[in-house]
PDB file of N, CA and C in Angstrom:
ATOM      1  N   UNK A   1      66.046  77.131 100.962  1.00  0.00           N
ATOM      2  CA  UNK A   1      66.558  76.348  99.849  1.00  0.00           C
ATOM      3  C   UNK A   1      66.805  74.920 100.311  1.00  0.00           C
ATOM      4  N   UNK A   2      66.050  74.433  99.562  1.00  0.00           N
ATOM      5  CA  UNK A   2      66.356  72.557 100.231  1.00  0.00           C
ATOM      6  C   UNK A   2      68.121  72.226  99.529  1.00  0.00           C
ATOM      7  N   UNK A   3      68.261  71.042 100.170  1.00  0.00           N
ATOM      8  CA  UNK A   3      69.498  70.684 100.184  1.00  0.00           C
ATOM      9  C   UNK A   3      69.593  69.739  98.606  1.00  0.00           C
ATOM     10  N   UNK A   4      70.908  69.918  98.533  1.00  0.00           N
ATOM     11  CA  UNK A   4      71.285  68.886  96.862  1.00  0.00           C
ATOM     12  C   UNK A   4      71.642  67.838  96.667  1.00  0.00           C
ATOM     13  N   UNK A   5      70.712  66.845  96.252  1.00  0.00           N
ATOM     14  CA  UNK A   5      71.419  65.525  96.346  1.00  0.00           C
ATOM     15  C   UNK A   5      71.856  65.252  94.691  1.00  0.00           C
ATOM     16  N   UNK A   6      72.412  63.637  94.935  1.00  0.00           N
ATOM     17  CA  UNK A   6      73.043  63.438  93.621  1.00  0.00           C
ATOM     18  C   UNK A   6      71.849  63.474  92.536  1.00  0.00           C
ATOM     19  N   UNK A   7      71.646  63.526  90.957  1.00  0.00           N
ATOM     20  CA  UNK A   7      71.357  63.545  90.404  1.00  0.00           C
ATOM     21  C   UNK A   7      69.938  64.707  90.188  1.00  0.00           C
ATOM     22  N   UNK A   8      70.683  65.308  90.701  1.00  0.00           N
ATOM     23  CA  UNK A   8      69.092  66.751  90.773  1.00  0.00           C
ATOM     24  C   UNK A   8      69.697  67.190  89.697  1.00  0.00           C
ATOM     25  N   UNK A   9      68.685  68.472  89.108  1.00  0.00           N
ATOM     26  CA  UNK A   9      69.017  68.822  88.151  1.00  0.00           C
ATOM     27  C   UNK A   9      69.495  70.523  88.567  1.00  0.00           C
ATOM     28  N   UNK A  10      70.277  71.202  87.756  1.00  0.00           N
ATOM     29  CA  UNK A  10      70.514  72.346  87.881  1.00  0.00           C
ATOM     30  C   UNK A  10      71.652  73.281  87.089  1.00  0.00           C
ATOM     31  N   UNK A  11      71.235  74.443  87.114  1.00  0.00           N
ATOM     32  CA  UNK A  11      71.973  75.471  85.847  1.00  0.00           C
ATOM     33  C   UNK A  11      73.347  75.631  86.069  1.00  0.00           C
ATOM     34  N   UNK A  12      74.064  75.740  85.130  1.00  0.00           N
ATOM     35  CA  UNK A  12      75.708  75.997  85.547  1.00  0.00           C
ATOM     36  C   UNK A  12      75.570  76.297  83.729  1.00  0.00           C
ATOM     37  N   UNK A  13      77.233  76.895  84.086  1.00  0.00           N
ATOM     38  CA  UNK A  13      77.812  77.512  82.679  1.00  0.00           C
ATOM     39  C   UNK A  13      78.843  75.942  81.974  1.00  0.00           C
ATOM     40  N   UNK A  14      78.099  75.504  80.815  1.00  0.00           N
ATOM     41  CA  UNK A  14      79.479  74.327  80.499  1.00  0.00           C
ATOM     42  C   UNK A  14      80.024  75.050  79.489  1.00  0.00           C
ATOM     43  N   UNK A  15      81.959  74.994  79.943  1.00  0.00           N
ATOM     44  CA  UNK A  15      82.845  74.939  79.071  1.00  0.00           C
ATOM     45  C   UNK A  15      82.529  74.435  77.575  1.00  0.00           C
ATOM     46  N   UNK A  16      81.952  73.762  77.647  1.00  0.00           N
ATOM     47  CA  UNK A  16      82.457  72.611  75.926  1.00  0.00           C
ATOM     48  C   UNK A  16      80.931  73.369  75.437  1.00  0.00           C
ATOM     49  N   UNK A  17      79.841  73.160  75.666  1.00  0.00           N
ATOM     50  CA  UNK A  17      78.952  74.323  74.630  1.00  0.00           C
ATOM     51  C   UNK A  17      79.297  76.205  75.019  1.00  0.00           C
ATOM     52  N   UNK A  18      79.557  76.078  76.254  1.00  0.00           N
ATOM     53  CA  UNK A  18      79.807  77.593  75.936  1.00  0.00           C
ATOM     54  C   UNK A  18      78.728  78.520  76.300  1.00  0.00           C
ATOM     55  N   UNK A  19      77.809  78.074  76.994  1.00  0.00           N
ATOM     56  CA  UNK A  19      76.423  78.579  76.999  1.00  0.00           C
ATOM     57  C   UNK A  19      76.104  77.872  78.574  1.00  0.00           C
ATOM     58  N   UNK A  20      74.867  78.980  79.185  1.00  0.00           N
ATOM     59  CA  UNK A  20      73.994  78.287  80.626  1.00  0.00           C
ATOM     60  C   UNK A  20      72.844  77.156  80.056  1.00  0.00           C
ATOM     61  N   UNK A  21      73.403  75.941  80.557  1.00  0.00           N
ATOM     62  CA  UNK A  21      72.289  74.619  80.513  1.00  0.00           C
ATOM     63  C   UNK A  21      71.605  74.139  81.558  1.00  0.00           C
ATOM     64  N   UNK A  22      71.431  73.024  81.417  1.00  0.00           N
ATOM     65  CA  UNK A  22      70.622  71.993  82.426  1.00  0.00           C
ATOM     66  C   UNK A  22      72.014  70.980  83.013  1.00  0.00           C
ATOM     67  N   UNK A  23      72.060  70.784  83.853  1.00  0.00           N
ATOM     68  CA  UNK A  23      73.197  69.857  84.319  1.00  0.00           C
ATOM     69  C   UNK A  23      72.864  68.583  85.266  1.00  0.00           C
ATOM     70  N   UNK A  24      73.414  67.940  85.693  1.00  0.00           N
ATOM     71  CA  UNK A  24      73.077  66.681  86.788  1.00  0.00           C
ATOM     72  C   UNK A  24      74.324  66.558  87.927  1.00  0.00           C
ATOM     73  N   UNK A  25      74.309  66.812  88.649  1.00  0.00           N
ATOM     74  CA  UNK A  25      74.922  66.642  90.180  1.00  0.00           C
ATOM     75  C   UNK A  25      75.247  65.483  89.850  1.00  0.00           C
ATOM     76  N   UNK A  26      76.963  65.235  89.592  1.00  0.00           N
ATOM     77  CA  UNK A  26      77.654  63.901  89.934  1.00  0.00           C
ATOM     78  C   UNK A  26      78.146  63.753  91.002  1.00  0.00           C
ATOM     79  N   UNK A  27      78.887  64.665  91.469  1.00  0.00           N
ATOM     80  CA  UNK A  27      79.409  64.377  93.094  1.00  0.00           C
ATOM     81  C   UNK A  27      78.663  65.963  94.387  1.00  0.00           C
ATOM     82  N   UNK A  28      79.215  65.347  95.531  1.00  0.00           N
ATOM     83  CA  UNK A  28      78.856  66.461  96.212  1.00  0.00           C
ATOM     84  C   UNK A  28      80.226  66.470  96.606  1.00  0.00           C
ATOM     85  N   UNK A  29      79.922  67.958  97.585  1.00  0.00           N
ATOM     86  CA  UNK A  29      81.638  68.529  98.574  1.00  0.00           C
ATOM     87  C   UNK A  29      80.750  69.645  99.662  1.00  0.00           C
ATOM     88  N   UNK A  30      80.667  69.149 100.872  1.00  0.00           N
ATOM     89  CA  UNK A  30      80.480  69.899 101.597  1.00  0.00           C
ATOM     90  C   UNK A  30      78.943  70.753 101.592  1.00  0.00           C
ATOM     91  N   UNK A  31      78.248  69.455 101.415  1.00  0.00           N
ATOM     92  CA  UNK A  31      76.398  69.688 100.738  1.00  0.00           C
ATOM     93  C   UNK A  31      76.062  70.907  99.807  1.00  0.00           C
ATOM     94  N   UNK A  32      77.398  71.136  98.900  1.00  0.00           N
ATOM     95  CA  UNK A  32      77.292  71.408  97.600  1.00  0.00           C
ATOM     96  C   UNK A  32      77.418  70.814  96.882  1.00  0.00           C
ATOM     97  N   UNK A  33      76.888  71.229  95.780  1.00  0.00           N
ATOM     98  CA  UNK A  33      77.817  70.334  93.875  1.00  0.00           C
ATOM     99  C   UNK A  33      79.041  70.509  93.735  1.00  0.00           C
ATOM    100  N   UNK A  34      79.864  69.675  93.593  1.00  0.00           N
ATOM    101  CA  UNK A  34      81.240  69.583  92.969  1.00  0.00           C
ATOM    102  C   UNK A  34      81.599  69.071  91.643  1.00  0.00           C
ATOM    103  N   UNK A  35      80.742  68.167  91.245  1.00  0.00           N
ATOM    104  CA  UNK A  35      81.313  67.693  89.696  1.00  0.00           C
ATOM    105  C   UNK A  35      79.615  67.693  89.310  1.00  0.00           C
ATOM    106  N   UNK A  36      79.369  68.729  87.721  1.00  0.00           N
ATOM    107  CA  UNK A  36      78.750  68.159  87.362  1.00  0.00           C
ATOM    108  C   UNK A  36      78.383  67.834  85.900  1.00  0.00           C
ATOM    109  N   UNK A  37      77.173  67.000  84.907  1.00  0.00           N
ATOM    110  CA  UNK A  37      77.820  66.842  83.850  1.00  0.00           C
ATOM    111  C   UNK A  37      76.686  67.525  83.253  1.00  0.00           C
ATOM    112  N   UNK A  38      77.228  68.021  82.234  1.00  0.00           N
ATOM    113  CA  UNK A  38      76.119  69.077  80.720  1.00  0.00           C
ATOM    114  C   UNK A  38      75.073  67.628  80.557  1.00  0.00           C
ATOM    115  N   UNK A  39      73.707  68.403  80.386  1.00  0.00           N
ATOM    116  CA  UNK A  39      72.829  67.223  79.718  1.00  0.00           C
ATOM    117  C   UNK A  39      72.468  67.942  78.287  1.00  0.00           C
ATOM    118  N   UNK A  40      73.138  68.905  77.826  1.00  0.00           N
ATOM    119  CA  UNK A  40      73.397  68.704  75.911  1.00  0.00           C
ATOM    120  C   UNK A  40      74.191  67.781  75.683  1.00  0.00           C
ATOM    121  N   UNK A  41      75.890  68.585  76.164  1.00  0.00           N
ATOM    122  CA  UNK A  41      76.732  67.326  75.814  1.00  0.00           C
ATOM    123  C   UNK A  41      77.395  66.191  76.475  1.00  0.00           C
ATOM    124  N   UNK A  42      76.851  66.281  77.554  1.00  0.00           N
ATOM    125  CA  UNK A  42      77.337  65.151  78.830  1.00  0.00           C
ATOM    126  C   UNK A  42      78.885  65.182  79.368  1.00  0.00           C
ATOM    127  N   UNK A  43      79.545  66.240  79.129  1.00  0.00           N
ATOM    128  CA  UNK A  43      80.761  67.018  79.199  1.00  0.00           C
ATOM    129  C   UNK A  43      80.807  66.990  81.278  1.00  0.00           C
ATOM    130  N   UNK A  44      81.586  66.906  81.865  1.00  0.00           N
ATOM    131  CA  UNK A  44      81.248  66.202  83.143  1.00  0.00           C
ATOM    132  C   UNK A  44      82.730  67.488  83.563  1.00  0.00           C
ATOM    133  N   UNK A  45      82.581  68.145  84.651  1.00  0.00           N
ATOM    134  CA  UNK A  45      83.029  69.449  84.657  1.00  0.00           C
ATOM    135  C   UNK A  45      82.805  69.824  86.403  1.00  0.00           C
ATOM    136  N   UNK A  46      83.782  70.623  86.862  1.00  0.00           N
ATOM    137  CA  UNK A  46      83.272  71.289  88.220  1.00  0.00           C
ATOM    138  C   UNK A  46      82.186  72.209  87.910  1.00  0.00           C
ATOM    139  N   UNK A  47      81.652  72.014  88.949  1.00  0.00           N
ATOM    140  CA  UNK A  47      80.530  73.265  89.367  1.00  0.00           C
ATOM    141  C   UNK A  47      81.030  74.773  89.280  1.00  0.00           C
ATOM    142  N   UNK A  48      80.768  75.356  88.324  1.00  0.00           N
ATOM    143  CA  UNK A  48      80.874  77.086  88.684  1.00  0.00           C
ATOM    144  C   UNK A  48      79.863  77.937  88.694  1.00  0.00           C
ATOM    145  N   UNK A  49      78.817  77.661  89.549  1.00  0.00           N
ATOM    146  CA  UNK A  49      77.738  79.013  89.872  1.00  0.00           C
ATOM    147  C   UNK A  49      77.182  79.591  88.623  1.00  0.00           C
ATOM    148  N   UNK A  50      77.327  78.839  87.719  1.00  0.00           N
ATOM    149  CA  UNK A  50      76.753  79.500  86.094  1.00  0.00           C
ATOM    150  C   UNK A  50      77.336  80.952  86.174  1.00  0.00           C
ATOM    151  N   UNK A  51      78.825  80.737  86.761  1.00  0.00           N
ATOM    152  CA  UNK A  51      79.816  82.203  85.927  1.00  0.00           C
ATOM    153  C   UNK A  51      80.406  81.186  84.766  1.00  0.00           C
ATOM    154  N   UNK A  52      80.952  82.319  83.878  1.00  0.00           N
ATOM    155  CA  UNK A  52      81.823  82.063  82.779  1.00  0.00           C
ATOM    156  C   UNK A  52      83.520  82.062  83.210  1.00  0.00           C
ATOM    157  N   UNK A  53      84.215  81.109  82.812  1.00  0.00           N
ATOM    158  CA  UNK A  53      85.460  81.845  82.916  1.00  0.00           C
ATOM    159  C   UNK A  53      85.972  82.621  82.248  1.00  0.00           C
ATOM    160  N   UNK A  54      86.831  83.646  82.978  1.00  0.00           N
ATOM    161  CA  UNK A  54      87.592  84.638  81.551  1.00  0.00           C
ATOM    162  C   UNK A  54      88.049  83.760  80.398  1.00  0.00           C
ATOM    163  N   UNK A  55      88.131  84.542  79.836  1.00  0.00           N
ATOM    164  CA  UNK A  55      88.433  84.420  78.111  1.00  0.00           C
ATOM    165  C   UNK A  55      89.889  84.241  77.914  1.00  0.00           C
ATOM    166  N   UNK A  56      90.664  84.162  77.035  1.00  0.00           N
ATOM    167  CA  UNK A  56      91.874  83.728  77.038  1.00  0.00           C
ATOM    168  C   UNK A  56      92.336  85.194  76.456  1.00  0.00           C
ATOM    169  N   UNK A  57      91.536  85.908  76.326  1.00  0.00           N
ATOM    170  CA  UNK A  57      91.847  87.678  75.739  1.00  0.00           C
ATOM    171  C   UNK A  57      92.016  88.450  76.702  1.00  0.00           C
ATOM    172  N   UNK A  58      90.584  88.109  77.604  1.00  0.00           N
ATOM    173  CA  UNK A  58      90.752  89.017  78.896  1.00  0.00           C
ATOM    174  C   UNK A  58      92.063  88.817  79.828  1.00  0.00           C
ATOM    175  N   UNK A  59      92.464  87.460  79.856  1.00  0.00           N
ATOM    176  CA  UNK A  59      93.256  87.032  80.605  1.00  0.00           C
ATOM    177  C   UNK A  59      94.842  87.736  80.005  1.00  0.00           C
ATOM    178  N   UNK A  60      95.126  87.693  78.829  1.00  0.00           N
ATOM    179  CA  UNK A  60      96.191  88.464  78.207  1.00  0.00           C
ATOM    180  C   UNK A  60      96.795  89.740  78.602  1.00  0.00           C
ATOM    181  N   UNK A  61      95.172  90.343  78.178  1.00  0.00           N
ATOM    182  CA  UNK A  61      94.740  91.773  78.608  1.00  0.00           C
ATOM    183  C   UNK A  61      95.592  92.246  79.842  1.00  0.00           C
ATOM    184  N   UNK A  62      95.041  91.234  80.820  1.00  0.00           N
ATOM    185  CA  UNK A  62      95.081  91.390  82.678  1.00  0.00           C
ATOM    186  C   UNK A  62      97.017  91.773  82.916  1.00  0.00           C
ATOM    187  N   UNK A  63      97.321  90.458  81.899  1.00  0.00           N
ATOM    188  CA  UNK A  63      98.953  90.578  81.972  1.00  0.00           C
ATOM    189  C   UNK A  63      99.235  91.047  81.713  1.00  0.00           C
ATOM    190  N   UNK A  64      99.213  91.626  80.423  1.00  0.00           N
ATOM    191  CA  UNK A  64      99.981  92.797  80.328  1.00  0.00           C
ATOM    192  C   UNK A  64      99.671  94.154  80.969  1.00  0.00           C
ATOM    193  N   UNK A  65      98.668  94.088  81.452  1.00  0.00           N
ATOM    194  CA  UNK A  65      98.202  95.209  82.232  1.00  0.00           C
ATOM    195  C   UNK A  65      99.480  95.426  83.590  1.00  0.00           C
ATOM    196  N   UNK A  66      99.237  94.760  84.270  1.00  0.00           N
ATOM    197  CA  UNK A  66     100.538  93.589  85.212  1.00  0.00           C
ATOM    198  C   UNK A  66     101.634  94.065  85.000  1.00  0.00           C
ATOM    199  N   UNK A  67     101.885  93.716  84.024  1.00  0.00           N
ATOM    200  CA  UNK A  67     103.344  93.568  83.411  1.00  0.00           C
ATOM    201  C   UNK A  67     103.640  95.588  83.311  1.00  0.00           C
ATOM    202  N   UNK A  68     102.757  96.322  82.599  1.00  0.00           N
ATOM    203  CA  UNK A  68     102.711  97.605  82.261  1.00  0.00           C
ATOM    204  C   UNK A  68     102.846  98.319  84.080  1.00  0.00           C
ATOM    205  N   UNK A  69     102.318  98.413  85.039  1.00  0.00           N
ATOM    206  CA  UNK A  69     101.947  98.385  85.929  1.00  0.00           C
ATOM    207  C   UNK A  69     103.213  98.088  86.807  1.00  0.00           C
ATOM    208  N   UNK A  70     103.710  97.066  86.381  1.00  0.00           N
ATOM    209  CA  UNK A  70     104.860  96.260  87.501  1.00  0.00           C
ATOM    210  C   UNK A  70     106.413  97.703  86.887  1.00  0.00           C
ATOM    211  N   UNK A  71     106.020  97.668  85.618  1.00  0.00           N
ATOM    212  CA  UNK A  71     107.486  98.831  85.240  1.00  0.00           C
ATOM    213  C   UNK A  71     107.281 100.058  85.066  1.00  0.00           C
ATOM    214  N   UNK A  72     106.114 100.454  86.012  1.00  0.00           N
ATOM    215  CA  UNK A  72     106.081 101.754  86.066  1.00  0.00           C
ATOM    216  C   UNK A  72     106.512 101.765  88.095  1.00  0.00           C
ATOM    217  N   UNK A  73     105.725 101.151  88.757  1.00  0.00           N
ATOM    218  CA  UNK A  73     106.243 100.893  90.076  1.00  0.00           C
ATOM    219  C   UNK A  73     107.796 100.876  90.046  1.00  0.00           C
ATOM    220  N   UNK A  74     108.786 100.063  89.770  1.00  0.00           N
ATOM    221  CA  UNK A  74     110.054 100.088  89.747  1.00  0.00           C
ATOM    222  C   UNK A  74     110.991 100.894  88.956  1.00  0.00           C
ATOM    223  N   UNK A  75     109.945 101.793  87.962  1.00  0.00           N
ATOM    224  CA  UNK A  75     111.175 103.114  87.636  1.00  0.00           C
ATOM    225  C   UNK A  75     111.180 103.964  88.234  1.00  0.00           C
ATOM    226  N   UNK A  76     112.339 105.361  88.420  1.00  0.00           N
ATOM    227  CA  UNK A  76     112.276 105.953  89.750  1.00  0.00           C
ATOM    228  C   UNK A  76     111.758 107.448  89.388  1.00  0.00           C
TER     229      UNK A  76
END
């Protein structure tokens, strides 16, 4: 795999459409991508490996899971 310079192009997941696009390498970190921006909406974002982040449901979910979990451990 050749190395990444600024303005290459490449896939990531953007927040603001919500969907895997085309992107542009704004910064590097450690001869990876660190910032880069959507070329739908030019939305300028860290690099995440074209994962999604959880959802604000799943994330709920998790807590109270947690939470359910944490008061069964401490009853006797």
């Amino acid at each position: 795999m050749r190395e990444h310079r600024l303005g290459d192009d490449i896939d990531d997941f953007c927040v603001k459409c919500r969907r895997l696009t085309n992107h542009l390498i704004v910064s590097i970190l450690n001869e990876g991508p660190a910032k880069v921006r959507c070329r739908s909406c030019y939305n300028e974002h860290d690099f995440r490996n074209g994962e999604a982040p959880p959802s604000k449901k799943d994330l709920k979910k998790q807590a109270l899971f947690d939470q359910v979990l944490g008061q069964k451990e401490s009853s006797p």
